[in-house]
PDB file of N, CA and C in Angstrom:
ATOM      1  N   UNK A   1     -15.030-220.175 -44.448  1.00  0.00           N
ATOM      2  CA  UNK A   1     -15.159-218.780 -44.066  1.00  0.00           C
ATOM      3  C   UNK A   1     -15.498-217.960 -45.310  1.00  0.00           C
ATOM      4  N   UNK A   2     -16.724-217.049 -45.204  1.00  0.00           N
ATOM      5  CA  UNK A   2     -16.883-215.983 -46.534  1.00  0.00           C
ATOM      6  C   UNK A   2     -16.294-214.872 -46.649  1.00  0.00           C
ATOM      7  N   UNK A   3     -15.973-214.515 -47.668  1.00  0.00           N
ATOM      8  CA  UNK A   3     -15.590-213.120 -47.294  1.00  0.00           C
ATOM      9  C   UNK A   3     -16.036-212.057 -47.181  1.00  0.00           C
ATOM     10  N   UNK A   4     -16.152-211.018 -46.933  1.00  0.00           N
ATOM     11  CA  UNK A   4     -17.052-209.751 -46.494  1.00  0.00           C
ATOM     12  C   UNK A   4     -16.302-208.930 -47.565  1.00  0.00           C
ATOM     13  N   UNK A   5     -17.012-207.804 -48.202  1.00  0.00           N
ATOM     14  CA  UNK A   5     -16.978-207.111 -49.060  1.00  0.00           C
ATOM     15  C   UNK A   5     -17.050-205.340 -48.087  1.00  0.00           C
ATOM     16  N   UNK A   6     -15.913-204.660 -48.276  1.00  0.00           N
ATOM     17  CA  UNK A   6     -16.266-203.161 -47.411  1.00  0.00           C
ATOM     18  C   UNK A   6     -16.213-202.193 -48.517  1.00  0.00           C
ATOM     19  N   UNK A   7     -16.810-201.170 -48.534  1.00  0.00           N
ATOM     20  CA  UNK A   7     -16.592-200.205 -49.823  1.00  0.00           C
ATOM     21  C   UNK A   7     -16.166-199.484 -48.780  1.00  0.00           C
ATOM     22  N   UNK A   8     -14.998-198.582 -49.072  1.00  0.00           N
ATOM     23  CA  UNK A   8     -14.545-197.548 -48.509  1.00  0.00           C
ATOM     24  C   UNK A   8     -14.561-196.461 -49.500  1.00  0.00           C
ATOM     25  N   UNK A   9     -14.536-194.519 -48.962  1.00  0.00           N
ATOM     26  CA  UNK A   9     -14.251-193.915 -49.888  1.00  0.00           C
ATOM     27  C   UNK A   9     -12.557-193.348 -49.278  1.00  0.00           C
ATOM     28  N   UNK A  10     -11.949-193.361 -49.779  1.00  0.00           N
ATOM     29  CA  UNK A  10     -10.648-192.507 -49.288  1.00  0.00           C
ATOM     30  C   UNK A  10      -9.809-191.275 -50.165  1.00  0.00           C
ATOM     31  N   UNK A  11      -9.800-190.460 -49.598  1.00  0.00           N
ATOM     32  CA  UNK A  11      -9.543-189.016 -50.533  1.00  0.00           C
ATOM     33  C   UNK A  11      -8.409-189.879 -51.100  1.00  0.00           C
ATOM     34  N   UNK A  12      -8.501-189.192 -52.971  1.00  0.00           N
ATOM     35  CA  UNK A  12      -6.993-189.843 -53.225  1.00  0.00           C
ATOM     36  C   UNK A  12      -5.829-189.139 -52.393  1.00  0.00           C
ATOM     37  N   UNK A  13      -5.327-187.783 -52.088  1.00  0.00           N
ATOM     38  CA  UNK A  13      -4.590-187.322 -51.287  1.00  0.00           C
ATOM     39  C   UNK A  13      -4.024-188.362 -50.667  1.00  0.00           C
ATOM     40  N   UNK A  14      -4.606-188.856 -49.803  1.00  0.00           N
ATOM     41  CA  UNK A  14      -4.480-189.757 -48.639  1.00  0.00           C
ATOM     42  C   UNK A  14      -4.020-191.248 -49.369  1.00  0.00           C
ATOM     43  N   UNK A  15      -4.957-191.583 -50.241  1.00  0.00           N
ATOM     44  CA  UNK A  15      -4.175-192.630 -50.701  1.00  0.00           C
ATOM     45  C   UNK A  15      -2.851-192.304 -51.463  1.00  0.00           C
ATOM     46  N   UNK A  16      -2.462-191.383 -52.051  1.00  0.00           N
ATOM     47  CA  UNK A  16      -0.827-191.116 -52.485  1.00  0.00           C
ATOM     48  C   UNK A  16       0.087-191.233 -51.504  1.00  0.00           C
ATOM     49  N   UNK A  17      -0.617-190.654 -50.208  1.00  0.00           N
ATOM     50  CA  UNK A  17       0.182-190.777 -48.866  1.00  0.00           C
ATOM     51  C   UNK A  17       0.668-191.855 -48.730  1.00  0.00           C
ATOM     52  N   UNK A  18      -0.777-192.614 -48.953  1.00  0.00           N
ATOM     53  CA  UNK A  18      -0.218-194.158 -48.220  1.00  0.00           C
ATOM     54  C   UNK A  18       0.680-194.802 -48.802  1.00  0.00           C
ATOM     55  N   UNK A  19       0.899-194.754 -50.398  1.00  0.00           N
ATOM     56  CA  UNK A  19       1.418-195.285 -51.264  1.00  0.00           C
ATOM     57  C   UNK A  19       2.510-195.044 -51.259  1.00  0.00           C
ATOM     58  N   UNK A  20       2.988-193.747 -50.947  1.00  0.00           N
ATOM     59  CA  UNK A  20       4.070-192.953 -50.369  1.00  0.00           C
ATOM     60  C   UNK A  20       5.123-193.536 -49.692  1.00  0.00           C
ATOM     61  N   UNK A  21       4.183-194.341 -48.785  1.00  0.00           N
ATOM     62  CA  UNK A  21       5.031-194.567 -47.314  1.00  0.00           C
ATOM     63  C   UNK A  21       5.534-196.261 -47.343  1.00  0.00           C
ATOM     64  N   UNK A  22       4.600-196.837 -48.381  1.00  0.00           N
ATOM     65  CA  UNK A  22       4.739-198.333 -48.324  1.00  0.00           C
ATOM     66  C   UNK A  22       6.477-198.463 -48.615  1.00  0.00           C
ATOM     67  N   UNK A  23       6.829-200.010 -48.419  1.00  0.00           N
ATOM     68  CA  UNK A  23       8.321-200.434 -48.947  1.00  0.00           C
ATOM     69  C   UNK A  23       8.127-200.664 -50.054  1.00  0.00           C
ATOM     70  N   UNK A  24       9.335-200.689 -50.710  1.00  0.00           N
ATOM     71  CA  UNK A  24       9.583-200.674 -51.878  1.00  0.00           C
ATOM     72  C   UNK A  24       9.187-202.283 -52.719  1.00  0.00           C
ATOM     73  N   UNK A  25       8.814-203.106 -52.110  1.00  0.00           N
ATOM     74  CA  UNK A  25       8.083-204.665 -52.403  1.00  0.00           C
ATOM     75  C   UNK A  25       6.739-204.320 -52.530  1.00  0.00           C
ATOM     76  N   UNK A  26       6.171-203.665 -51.916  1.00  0.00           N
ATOM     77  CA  UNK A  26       4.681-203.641 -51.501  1.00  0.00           C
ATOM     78  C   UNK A  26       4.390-202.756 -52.366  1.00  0.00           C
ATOM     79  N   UNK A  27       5.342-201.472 -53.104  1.00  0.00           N
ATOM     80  CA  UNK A  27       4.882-201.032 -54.109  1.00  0.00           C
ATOM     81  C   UNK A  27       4.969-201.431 -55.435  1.00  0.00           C
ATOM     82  N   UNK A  28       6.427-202.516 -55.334  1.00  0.00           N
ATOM     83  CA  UNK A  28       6.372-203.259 -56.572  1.00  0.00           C
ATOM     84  C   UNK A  28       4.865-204.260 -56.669  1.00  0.00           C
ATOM     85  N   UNK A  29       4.408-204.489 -55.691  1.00  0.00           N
ATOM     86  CA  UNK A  29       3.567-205.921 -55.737  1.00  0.00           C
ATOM     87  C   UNK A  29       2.118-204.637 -56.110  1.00  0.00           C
ATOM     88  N   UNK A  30       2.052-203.862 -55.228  1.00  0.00           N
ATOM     89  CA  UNK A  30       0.649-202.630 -56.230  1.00  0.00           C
ATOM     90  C   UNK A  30       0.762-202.194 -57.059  1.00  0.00           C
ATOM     91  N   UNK A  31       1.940-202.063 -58.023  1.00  0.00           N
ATOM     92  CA  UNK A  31       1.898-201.460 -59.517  1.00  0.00           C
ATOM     93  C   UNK A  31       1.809-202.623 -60.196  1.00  0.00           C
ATOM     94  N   UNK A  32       2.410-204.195 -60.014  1.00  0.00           N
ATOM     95  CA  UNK A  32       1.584-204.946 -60.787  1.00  0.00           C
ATOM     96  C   UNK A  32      -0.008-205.159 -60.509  1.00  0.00           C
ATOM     97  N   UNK A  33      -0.360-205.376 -59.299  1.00  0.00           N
ATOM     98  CA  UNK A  33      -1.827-205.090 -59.327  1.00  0.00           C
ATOM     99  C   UNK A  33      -2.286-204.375 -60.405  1.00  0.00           C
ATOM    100  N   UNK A  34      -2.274-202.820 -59.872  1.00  0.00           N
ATOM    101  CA  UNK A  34      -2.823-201.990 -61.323  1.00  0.00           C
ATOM    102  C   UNK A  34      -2.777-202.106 -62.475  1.00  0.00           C
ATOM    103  N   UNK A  35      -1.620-202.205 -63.009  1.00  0.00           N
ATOM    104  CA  UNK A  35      -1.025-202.650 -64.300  1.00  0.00           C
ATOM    105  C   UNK A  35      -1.999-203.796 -64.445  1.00  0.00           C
ATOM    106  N   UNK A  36      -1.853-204.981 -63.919  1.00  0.00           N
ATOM    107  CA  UNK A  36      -3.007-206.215 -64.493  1.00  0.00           C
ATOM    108  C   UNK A  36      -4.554-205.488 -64.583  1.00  0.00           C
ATOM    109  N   UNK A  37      -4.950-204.781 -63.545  1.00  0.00           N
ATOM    110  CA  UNK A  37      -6.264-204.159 -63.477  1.00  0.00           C
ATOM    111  C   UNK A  37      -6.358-203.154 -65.029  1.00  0.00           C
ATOM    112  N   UNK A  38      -5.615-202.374 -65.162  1.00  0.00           N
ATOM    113  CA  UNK A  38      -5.753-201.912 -66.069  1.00  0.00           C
ATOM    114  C   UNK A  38      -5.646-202.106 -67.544  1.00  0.00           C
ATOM    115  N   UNK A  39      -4.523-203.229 -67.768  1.00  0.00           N
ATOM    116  CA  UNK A  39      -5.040-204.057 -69.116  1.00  0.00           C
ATOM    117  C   UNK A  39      -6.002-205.027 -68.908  1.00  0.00           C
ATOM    118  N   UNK A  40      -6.923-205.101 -67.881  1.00  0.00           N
ATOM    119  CA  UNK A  40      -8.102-205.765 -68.135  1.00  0.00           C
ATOM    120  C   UNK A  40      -8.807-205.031 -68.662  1.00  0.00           C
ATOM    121  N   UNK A  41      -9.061-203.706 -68.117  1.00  0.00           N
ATOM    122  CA  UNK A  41     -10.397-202.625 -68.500  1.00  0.00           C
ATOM    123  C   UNK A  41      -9.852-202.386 -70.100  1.00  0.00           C
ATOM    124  N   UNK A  42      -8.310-202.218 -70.135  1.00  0.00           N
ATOM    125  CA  UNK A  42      -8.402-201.560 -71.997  1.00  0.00           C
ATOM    126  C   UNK A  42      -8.820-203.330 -72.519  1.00  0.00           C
ATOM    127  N   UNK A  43      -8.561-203.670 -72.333  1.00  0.00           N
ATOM    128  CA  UNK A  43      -8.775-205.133 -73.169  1.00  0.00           C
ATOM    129  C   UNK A  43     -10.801-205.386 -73.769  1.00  0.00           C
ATOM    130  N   UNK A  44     -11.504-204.866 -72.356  1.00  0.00           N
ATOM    131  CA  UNK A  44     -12.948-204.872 -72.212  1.00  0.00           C
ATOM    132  C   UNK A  44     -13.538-203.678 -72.743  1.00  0.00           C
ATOM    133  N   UNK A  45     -12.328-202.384 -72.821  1.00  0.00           N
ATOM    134  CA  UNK A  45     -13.022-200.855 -73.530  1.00  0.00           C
ATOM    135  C   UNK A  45     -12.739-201.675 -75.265  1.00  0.00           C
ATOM    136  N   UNK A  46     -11.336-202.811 -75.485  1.00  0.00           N
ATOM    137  CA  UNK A  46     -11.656-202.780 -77.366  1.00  0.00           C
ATOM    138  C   UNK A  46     -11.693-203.746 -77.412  1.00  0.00           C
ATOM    139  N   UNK A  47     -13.128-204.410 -77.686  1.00  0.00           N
ATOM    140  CA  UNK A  47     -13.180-205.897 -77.346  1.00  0.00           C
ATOM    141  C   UNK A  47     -12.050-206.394 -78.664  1.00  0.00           C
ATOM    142  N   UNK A  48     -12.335-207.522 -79.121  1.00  0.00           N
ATOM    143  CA  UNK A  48     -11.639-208.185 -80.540  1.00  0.00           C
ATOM    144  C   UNK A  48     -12.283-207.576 -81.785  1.00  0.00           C
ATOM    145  N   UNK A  49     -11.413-207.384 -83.111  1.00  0.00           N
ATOM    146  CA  UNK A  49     -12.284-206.777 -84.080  1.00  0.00           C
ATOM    147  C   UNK A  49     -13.014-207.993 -84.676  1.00  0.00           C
ATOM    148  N   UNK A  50     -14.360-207.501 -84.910  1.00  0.00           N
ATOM    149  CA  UNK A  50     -15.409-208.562 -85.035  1.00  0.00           C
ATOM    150  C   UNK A  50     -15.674-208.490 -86.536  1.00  0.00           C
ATOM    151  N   UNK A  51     -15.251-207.565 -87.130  1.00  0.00           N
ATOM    152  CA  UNK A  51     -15.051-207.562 -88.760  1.00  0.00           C
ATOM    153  C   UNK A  51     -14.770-209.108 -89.731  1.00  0.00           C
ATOM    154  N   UNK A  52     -15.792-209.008 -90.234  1.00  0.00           N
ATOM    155  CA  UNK A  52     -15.046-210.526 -91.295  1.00  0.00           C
ATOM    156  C   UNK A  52     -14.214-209.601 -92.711  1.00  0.00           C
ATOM    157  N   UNK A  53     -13.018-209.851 -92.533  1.00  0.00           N
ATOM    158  CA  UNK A  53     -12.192-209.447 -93.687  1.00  0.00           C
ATOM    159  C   UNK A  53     -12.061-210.391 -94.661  1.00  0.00           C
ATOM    160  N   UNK A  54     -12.404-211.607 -94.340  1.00  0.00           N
ATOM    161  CA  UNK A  54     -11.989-212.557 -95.320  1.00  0.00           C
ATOM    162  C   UNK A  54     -11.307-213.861 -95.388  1.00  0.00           C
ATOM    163  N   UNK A  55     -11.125-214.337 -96.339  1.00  0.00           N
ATOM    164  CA  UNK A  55     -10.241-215.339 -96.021  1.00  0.00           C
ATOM    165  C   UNK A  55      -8.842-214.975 -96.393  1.00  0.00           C
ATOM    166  N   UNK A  56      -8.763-214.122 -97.147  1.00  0.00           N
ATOM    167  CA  UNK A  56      -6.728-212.828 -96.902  1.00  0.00           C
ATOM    168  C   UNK A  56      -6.763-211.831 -95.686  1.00  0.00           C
ATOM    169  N   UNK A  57      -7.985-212.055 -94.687  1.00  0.00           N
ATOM    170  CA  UNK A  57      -7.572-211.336 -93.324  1.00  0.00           C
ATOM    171  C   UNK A  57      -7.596-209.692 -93.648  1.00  0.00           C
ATOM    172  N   UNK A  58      -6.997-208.783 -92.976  1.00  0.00           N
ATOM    173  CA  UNK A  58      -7.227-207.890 -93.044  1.00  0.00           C
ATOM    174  C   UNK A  58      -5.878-206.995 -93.805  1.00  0.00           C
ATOM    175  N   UNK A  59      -6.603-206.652 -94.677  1.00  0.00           N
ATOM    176  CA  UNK A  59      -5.517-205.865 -95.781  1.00  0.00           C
ATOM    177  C   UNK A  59      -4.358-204.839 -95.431  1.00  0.00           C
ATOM    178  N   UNK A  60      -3.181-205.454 -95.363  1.00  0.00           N
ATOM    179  CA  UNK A  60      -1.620-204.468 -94.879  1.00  0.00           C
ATOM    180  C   UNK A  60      -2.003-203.138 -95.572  1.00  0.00           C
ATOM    181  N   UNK A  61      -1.338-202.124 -94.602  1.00  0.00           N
ATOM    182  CA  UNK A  61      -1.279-200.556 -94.965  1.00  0.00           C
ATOM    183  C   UNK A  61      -0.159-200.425 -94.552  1.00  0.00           C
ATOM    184  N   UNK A  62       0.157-199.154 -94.320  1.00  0.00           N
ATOM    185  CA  UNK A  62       1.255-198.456 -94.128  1.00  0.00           C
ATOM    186  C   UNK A  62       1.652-198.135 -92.834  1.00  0.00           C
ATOM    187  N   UNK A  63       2.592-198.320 -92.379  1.00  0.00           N
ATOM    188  CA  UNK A  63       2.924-197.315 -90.745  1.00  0.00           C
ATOM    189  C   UNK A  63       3.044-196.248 -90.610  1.00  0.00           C
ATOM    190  N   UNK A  64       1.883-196.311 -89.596  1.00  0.00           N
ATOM    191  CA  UNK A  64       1.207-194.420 -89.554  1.00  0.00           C
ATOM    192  C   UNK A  64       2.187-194.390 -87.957  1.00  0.00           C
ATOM    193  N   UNK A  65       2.358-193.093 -87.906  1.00  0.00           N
ATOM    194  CA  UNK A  65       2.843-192.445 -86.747  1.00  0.00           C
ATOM    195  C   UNK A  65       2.335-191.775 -86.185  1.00  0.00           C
ATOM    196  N   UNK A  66       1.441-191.288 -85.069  1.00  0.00           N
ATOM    197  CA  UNK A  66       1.226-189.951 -84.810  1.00  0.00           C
ATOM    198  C   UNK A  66       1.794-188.863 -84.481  1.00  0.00           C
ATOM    199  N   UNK A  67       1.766-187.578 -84.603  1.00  0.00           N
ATOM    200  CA  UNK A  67       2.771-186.615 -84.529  1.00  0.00           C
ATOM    201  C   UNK A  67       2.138-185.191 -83.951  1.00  0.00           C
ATOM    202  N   UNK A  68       2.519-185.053 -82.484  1.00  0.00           N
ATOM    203  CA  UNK A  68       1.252-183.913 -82.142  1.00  0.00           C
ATOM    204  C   UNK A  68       1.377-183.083 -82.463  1.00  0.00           C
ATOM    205  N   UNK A  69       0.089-182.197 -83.133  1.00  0.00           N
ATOM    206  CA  UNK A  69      -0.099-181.057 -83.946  1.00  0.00           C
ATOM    207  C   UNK A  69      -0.261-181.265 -85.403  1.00  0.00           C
ATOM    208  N   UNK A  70       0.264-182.128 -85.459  1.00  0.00           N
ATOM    209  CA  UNK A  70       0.262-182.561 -86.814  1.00  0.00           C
ATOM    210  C   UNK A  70      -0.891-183.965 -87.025  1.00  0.00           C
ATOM    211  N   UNK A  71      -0.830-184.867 -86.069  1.00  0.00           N
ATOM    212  CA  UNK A  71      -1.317-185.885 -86.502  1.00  0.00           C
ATOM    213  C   UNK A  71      -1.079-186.989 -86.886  1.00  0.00           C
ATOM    214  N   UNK A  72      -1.743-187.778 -87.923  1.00  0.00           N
ATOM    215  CA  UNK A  72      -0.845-189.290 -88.337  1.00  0.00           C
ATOM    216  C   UNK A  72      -0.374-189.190 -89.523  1.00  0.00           C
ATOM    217  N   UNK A  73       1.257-189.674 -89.346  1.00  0.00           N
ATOM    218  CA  UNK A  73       1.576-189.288 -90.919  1.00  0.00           C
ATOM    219  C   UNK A  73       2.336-190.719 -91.219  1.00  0.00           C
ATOM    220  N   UNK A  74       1.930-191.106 -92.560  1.00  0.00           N
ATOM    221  CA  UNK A  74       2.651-192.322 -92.890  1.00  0.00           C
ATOM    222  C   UNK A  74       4.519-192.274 -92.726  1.00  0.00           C
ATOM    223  N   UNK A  75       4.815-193.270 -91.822  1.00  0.00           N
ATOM    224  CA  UNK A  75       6.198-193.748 -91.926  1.00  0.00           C
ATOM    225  C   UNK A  75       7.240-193.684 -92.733  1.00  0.00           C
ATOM    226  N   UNK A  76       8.127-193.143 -93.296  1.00  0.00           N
ATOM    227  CA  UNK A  76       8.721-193.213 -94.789  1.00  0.00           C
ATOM    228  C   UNK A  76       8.088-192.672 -95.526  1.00  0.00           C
ATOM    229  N   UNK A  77       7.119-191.774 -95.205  1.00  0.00           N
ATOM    230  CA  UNK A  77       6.400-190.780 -96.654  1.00  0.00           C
ATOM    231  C   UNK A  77       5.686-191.838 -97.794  1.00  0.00           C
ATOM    232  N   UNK A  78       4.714-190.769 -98.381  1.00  0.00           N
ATOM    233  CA  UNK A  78       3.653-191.361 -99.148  1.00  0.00           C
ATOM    234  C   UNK A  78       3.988-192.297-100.242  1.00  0.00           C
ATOM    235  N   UNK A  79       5.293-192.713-100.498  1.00  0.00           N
ATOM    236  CA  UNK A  79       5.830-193.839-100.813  1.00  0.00           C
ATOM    237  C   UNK A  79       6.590-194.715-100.352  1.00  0.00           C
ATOM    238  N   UNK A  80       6.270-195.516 -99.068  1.00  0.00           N
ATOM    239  CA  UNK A  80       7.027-195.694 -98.348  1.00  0.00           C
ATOM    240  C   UNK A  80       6.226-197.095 -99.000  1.00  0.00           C
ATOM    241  N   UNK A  81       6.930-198.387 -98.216  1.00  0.00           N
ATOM    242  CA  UNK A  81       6.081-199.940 -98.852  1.00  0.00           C
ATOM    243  C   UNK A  81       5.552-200.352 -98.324  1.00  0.00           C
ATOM    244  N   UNK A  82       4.089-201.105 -98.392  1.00  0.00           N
ATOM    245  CA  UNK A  82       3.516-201.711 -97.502  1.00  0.00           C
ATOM    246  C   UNK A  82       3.827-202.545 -96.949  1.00  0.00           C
TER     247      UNK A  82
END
């Protein structure tokens, strides 16, 4: 047997509804859906870094944080250890 392919459009509205109403299995079993769906797409938006760093790999820095409004600021301040 093949399977048939349907494109539907459905207002999201309506799909929150539906999602709404499901049991509490059926929504556990669609948030892993998504969840897998969606670390596929980030995985395919940053592929692998294709950089040759070397044969010492890619050189340790510091732990940056971001901080909104402010931005990224190193971890432990500008002397903190690599």
């Amino acid at each position: 047997m093949t399977k048939t392919t349907v494109k539907l459009q459905i207002p999201f509205e309506s799909l929150l509804d539906a999602i709404a109403n499901l049991p509490l299995e059926e929504k556990h079993q669609l948030w892993q859906l998504l969840n897998d769906e969606i670390n596929q797409s980030e995985e395919n938006l940053f592929p692998e870094d294709s950089y040759d760093w070397g044969s010492q790999g890619q050189p340790k820095g510091k732990p940056l944080e971001y901080i909104p409004g402010d931005g990224l600021k190193v971890v432990g301040g500008k002397n903190a250890p690599t």
